[in-house]
Protein backbone atom coordinates (compact mmCIF):
# COMPACT_ATOMS: atom_id res chain seq x y z
CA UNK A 1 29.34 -67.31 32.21
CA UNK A 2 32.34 -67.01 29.82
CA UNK A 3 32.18 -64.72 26.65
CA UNK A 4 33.34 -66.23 24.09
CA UNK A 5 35.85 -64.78 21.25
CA UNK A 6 33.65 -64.03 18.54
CA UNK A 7 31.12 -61.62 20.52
CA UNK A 8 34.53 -59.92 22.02
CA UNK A 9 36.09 -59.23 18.88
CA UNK A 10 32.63 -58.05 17.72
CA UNK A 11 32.09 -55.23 21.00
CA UNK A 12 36.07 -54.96 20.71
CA UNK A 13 35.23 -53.71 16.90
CA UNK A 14 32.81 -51.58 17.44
CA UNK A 15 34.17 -50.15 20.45
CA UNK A 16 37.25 -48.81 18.83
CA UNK A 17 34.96 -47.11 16.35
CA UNK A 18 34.42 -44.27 19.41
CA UNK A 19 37.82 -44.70 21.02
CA UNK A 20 39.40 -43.65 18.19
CA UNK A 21 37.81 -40.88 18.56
CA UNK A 22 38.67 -39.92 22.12
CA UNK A 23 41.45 -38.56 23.65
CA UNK A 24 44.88 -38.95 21.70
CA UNK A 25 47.28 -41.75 22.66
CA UNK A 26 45.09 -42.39 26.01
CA UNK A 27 41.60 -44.30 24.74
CA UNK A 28 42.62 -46.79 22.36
CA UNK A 29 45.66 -47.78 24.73
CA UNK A 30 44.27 -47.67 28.05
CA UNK A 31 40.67 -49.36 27.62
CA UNK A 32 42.84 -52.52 25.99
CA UNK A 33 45.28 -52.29 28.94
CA UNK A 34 41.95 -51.87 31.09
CA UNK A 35 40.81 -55.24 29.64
CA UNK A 36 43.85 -57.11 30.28
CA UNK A 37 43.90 -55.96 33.82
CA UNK A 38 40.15 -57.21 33.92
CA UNK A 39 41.06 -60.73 32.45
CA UNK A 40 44.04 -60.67 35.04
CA UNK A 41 42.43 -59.88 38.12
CA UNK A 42 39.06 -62.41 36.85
CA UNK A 43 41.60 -65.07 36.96
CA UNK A 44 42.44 -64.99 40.53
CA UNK A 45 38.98 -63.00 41.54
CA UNK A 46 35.26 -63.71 41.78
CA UNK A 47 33.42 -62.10 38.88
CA UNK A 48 31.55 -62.84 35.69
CA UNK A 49 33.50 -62.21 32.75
CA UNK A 50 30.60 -61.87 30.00
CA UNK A 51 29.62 -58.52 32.44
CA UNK A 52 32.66 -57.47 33.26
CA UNK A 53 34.74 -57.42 30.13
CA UNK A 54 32.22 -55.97 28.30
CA UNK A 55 31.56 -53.01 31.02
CA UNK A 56 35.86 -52.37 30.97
CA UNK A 57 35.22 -52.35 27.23
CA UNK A 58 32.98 -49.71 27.24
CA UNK A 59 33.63 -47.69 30.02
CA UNK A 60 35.14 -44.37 28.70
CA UNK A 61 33.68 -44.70 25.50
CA UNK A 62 31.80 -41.32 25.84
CA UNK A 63 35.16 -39.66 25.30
CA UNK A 64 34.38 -40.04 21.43
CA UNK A 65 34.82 -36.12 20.90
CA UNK A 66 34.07 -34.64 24.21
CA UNK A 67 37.81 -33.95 24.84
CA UNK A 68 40.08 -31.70 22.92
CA UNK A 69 43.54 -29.78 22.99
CA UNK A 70 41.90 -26.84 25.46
CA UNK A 71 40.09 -29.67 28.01
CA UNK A 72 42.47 -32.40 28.33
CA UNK A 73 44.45 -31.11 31.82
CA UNK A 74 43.61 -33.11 34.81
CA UNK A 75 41.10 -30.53 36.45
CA UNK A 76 38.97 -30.35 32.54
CA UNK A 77 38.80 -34.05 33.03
CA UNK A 78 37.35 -34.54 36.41
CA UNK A 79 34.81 -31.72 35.57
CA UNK A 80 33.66 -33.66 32.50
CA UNK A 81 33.58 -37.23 34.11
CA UNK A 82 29.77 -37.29 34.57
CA UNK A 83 29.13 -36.04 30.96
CA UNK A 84 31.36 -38.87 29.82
CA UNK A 85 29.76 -41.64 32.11
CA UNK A 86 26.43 -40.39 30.83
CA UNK A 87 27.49 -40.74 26.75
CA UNK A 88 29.15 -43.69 27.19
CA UNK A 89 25.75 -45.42 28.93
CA UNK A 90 24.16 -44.24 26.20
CA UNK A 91 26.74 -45.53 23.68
CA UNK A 92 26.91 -48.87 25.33
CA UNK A 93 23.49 -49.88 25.53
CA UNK A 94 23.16 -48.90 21.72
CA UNK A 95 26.41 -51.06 20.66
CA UNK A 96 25.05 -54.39 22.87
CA UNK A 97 21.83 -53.91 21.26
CA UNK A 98 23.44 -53.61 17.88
CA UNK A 99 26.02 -57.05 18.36
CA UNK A 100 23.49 -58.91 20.12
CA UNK A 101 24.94 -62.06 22.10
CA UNK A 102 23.49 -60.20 25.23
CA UNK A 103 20.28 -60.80 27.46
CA UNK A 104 18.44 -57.65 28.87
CA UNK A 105 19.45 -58.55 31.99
CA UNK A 106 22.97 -58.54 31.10
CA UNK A 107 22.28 -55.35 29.32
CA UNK A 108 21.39 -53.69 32.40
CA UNK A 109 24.48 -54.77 34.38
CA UNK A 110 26.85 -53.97 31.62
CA UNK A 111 25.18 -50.46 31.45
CA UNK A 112 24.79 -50.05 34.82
CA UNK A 113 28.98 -50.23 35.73
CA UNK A 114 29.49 -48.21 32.74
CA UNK A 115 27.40 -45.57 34.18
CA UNK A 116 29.00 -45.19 37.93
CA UNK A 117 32.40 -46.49 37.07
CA UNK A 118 33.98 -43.11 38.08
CA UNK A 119 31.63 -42.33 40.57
CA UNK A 120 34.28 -43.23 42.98
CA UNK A 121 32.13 -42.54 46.72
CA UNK A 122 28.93 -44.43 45.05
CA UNK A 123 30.71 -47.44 44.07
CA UNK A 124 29.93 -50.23 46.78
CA UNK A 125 29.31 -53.91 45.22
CA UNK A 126 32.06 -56.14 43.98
CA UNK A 127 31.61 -55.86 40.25
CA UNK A 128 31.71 -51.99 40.38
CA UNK A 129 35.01 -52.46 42.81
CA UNK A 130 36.66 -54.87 39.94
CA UNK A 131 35.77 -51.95 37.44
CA UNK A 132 37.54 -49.67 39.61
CA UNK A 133 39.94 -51.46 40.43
CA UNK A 134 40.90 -52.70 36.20
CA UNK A 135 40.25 -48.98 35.08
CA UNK A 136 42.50 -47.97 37.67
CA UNK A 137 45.83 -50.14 36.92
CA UNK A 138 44.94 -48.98 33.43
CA UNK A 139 45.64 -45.16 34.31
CA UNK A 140 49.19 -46.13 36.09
CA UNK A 141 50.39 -48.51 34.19
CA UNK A 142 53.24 -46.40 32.50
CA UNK A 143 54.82 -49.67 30.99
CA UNK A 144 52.19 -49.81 28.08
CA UNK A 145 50.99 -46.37 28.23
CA UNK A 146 52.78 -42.86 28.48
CA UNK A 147 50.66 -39.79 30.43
CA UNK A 148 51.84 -37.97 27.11
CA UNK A 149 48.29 -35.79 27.63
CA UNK A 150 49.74 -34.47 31.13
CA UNK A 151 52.06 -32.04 31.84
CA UNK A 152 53.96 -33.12 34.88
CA UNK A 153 52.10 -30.87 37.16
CA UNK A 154 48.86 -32.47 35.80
CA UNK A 155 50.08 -35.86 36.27
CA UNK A 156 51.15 -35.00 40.12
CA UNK A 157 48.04 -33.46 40.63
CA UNK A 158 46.57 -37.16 38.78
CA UNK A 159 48.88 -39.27 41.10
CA UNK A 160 47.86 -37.36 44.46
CA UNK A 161 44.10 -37.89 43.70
CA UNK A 162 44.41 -41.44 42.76
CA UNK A 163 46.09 -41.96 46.26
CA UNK A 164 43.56 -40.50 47.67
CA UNK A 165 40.68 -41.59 46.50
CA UNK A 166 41.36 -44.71 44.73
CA UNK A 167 43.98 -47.12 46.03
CA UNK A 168 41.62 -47.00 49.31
CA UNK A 169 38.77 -48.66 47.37
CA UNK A 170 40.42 -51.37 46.24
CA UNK A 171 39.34 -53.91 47.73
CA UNK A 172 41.03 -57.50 46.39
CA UNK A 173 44.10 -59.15 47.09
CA UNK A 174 45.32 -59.40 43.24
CA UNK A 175 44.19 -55.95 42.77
CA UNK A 176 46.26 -54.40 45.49
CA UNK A 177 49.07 -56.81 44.45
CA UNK A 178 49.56 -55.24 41.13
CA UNK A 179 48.76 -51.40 42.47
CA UNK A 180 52.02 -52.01 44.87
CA UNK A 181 53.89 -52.95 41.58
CA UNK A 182 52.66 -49.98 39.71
CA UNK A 183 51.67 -46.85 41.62
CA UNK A 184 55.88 -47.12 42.30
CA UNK A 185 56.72 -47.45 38.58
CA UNK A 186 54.20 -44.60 37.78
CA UNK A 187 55.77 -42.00 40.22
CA UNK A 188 58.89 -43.17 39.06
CA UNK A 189 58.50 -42.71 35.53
CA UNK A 190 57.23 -38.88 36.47
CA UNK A 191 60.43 -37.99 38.37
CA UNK A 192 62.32 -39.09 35.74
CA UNK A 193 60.81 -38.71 32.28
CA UNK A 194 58.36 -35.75 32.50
């Protein structure tokens, strides 16, 4: 049930390959900020860890060139969230197939929460809850990472849908714990640095 260090740093690796790729000052930066949420909320949570930190691992990974300079406002982004989901299944099931460590079954899971992480009205189970709920103190936690891709009317129009359609889905009590600390810090640092 654990994963152990050496098959992270592996999928960490390989990961990063694509990440650095993606979206400037955002991938790198909020996937590992996405995976220390996961390991937080995992130890106070129900969940199993060699799923779940791979799947926060590899969830945006089908950024790897599919934003740029003219696409990278907030409304570009939720247009090309499906296109993302489906590159990064694809990229996912080809880099656990490449590190090995993983049964099929495992496969499958991983891929499978990789694939409707940001499919916000579809996601219904606990696992893909946890996802949402890691990848989301990830995007608002201005502490570690800057919205330096936003203007501030992009990140307002970012902070009204994420009240609206993803603090409701959170669903555990460490989860909402931390989203009271940092949905506050988040509009904060927009009124005052942006």
């Amino acid at each position: 049930m654990k994963l152990n260090i050496q098959l992270e740093q592996k999928l960490k690796f390989e990961v990063l390959k694509y990440l650095e790729k993606g979206r400037p000052n955002w991938d790198v930066p909020h996937t590992l900020d996405c995976v220390y949420w996961m390991k937080k909320l995992l130890r106070h949570e129900k969940g199993n860890p060699r799923i779940l930190i791979p799947a926060i691992y590899l969830h945006d990974i089908g950024s790897a060139g599919l934003f740029n300079e003219k696409n990278i406002d907030f409304e570009s982004q939720q247009k090309l969230k499906k296109e993302q989901m489906k590159r990064s299944v694809i990229l996912s099931e080809k880099i656990l197939n490449k590190i090995g460590g993983f049964s099929k079954g495992e496969i499958e899971k991983i891929v499978h929460l990789v694939g409707v992480h940001d499919d916000l009205g579809k996601l219904r189970t606990h696992d893909e809850l946890i996802i949402l709920e890691a990848d989301s103190l990830g995007q608002i936690n201005t502490d570690k990472i800057k919205p330096t891709n936003f203007s501030k009317s992009d990140y307002l129009k970012f902070l009204d849908f994420f009240e609206e359609e993803r603090v409701s889905r959170f669903k555990t009590k460490t989860g909402k714990e931390f989203l009271n600390k940092l949905l506050p810090r988040a509009k904060r640092y927009c009124e005052e640095n942006m």
